[in-house]
Protein backbone atom coordinates (compact mmCIF):
# COMPACT_ATOMS: atom_id res chain seq x y z
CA UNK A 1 77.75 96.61 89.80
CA UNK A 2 78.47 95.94 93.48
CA UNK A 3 78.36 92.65 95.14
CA UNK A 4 78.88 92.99 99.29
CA UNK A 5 79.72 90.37 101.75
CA UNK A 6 81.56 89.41 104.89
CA UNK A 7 84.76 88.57 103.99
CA UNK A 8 86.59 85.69 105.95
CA UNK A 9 84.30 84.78 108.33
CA UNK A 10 83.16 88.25 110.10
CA UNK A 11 80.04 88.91 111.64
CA UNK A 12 78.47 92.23 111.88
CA UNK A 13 76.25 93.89 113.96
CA UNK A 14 73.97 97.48 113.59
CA UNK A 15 73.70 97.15 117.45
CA UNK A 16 77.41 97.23 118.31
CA UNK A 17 79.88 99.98 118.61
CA UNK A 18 80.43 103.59 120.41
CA UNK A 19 77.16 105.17 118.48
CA UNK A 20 74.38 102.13 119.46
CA UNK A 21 73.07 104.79 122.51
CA UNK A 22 74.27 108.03 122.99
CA UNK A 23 75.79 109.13 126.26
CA UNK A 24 73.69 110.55 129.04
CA UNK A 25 71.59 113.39 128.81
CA UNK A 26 72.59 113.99 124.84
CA UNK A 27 69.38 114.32 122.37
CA UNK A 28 69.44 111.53 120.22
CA UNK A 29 68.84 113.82 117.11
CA UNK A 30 72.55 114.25 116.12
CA UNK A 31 74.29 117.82 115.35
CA UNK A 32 74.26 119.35 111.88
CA UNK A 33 77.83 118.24 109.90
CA UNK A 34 79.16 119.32 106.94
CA UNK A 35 79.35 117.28 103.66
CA UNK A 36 83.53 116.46 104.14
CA UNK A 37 85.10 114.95 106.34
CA UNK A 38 87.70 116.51 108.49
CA UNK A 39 90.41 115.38 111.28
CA UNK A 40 88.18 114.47 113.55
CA UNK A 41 86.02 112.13 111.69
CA UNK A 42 89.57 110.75 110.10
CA UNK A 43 91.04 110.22 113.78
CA UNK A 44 87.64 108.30 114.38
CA UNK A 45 87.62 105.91 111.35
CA UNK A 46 91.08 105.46 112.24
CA UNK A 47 90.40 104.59 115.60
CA UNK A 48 87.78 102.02 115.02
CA UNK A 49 88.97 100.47 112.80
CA UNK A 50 91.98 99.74 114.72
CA UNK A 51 89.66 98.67 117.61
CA UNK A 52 85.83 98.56 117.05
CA UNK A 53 85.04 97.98 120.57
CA UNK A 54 86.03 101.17 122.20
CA UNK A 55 83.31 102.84 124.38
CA UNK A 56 83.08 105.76 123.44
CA UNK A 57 84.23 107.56 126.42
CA UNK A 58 87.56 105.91 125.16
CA UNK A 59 87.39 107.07 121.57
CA UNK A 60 86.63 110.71 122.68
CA UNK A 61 89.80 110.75 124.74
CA UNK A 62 91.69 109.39 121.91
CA UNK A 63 90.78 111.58 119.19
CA UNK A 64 90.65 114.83 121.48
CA UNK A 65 86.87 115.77 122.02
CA UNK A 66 84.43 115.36 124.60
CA UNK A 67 82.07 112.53 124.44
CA UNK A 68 78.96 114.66 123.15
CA UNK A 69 80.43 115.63 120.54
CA UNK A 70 82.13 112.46 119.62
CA UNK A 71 78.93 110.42 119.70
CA UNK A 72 77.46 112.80 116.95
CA UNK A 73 80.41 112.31 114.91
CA UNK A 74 80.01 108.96 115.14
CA UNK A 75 76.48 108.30 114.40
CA UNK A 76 76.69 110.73 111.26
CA UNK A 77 79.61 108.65 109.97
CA UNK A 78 76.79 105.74 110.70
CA UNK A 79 73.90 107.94 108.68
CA UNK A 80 76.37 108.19 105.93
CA UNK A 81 77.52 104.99 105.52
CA UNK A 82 81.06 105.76 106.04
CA UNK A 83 80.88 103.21 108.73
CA UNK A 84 78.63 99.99 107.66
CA UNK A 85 78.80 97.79 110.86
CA UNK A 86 81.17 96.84 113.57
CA UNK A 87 82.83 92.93 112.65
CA UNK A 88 84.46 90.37 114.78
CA UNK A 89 86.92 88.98 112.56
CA UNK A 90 87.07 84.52 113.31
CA UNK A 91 90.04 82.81 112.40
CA UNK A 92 88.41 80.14 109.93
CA UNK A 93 90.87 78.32 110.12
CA UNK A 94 90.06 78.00 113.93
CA UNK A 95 86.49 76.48 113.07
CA UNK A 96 87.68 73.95 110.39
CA UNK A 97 87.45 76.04 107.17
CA UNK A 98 90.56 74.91 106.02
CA UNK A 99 90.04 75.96 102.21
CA UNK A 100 90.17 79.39 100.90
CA UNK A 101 89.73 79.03 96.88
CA UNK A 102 89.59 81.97 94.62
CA UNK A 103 87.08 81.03 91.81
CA UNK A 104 86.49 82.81 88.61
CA UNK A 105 83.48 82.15 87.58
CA UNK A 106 82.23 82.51 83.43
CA UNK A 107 78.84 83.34 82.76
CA UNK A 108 76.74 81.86 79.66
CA UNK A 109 74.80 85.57 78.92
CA UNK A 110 75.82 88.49 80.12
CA UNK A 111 72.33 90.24 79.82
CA UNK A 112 70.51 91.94 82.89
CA UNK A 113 68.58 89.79 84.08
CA UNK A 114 70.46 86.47 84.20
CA UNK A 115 73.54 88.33 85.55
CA UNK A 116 71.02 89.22 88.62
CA UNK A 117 69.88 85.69 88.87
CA UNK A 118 73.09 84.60 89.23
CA UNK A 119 74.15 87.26 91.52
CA UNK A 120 71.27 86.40 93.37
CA UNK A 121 72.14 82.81 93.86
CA UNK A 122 75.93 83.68 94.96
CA UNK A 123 74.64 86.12 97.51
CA UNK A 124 72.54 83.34 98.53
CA UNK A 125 75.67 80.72 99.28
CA UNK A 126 77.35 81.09 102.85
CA UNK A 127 80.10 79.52 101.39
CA UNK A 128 81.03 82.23 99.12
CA UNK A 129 82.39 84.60 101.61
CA UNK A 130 83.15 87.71 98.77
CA UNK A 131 82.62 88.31 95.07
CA UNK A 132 83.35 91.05 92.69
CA UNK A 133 82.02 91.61 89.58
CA UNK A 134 85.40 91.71 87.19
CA UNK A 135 86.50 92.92 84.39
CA UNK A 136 88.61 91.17 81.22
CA UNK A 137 87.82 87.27 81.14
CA UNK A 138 85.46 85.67 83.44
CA UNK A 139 82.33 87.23 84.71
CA UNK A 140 83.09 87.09 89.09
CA UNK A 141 85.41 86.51 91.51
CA UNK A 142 84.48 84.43 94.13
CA UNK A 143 86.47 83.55 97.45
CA UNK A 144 84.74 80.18 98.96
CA UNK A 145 85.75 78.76 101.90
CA UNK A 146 85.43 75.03 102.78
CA UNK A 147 86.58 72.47 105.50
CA UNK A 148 88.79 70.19 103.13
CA UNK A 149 89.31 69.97 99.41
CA UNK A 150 86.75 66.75 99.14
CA UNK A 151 84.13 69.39 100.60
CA UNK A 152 85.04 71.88 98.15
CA UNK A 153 85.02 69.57 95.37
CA UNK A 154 81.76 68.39 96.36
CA UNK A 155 80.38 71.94 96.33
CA UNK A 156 81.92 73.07 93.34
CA UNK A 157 80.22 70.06 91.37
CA UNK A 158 76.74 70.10 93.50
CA UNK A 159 76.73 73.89 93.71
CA UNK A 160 78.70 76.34 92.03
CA UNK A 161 78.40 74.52 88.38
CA UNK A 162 74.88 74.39 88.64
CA UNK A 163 74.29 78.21 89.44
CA UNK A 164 72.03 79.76 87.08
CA UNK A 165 74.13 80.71 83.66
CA UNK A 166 77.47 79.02 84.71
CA UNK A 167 79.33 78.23 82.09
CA UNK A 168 82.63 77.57 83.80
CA UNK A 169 84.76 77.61 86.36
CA UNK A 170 88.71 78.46 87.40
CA UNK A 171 90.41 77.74 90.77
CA UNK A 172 93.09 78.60 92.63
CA UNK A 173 93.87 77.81 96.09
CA UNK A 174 95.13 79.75 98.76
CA UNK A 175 98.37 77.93 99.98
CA UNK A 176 98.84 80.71 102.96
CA UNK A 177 97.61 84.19 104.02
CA UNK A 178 100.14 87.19 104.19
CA UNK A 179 97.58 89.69 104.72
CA UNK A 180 93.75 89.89 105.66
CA UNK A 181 90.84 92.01 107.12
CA UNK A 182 93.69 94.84 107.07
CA UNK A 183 92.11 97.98 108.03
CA UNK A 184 91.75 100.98 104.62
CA UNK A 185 94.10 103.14 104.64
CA UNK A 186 92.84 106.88 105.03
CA UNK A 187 96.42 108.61 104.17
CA UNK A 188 94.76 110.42 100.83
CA UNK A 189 91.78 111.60 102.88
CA UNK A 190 94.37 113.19 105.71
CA UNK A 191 96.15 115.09 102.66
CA UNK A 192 93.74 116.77 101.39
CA UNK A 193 93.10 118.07 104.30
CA UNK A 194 97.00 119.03 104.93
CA UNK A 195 97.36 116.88 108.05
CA UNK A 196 100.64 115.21 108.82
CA UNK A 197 100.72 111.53 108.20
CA UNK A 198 100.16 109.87 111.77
């Protein structure tokens, strides 16, 4: 079970990135590619994820092909959801979200269809900026964000307990951020494939 969000504030956009138009004179219907990926599609997740915003004049110089066939590559890693969407990542901190709480969150039943109600209702919240479905106690993990700890309080009580099949809640507060919005690492994909770690 699968719960998708933007984590810490990002925004994302189908119409952004090297693939929204393909470069001049190249059919939009892109090039047949096999099922794997290889060291060119690595060097381009790589790439963008590093720096989303390249043109992609400037990824195909990077990674070592023309800008053809670059595009294609591209827009099949689109097709097959490799790539989801292109993200500016926001400092919340910049626009008053102060709070980042972690929040395990018990359900009453954990039958189908009042496990998708709920899900439905977190989805739902802006203020819940991730959730996972976990496993031992608890039902989810939530990450909120909020602009003080009065705010939060007054969502947790006028919100999150009265979700549909809350039974309770756990917090724990984020006193300081050592790492976020890190790019995934794509070492395992570049050894099976026998390329050198970069």
């Amino acid at each position: 079970m699968t719960l998708k969000k933007s984590i810490s504030g990002k925004t994302s956009s189908s119409a952004a990135g090297p693939a929204a138009a393909p470069p001049p004179g190249l059919p939009e219907t892109a090039e047949r590619h096999g099922s794997a990926l290889d060291r060119f599609d690595l060097a381009i997740l790589r790439e963008l994820q590093a720096d989303a915003r390249l043109s992609n004049a400037e990824l195909a110089s990077r990674i070592g092909l023309s800008a053809a066939p670059t595009w294609r590559r591209v827009k099949w890693l689109e097709e097959q959801r490799y790539i989801t969407g292109y993200r500016a990542e926001i400092d919340r901190r910049k626009i008053g979200l102060g709070v980042l709480a972690f929040v395990r969150l018990d359900a009453e039943r954990n039958n189908s269809d009042s496990t998708r109600a709920l899900e439905e209702a977190i989805r739902a919240r802006p203020e819940v900026v991730a959730c996972h479905y976990i496993s031992g106690a608890g039902t989810f993990e939530l990450h909120v964000v909020a602009t003080d700890l009065d705010a939060f309080s007054r969502l947790a009580m006028d919100v999150l307990f009265k979700l549909p099949n809350v039974k309770d809640l756990h917090t724990s507060f984020s006193l300081g951020e050592v790492k976020a919005g890190a790019a995934l690492p794509l070492s395992h994909l570049g050894t099976r494939l026998g390329l050198p770690e970069p």
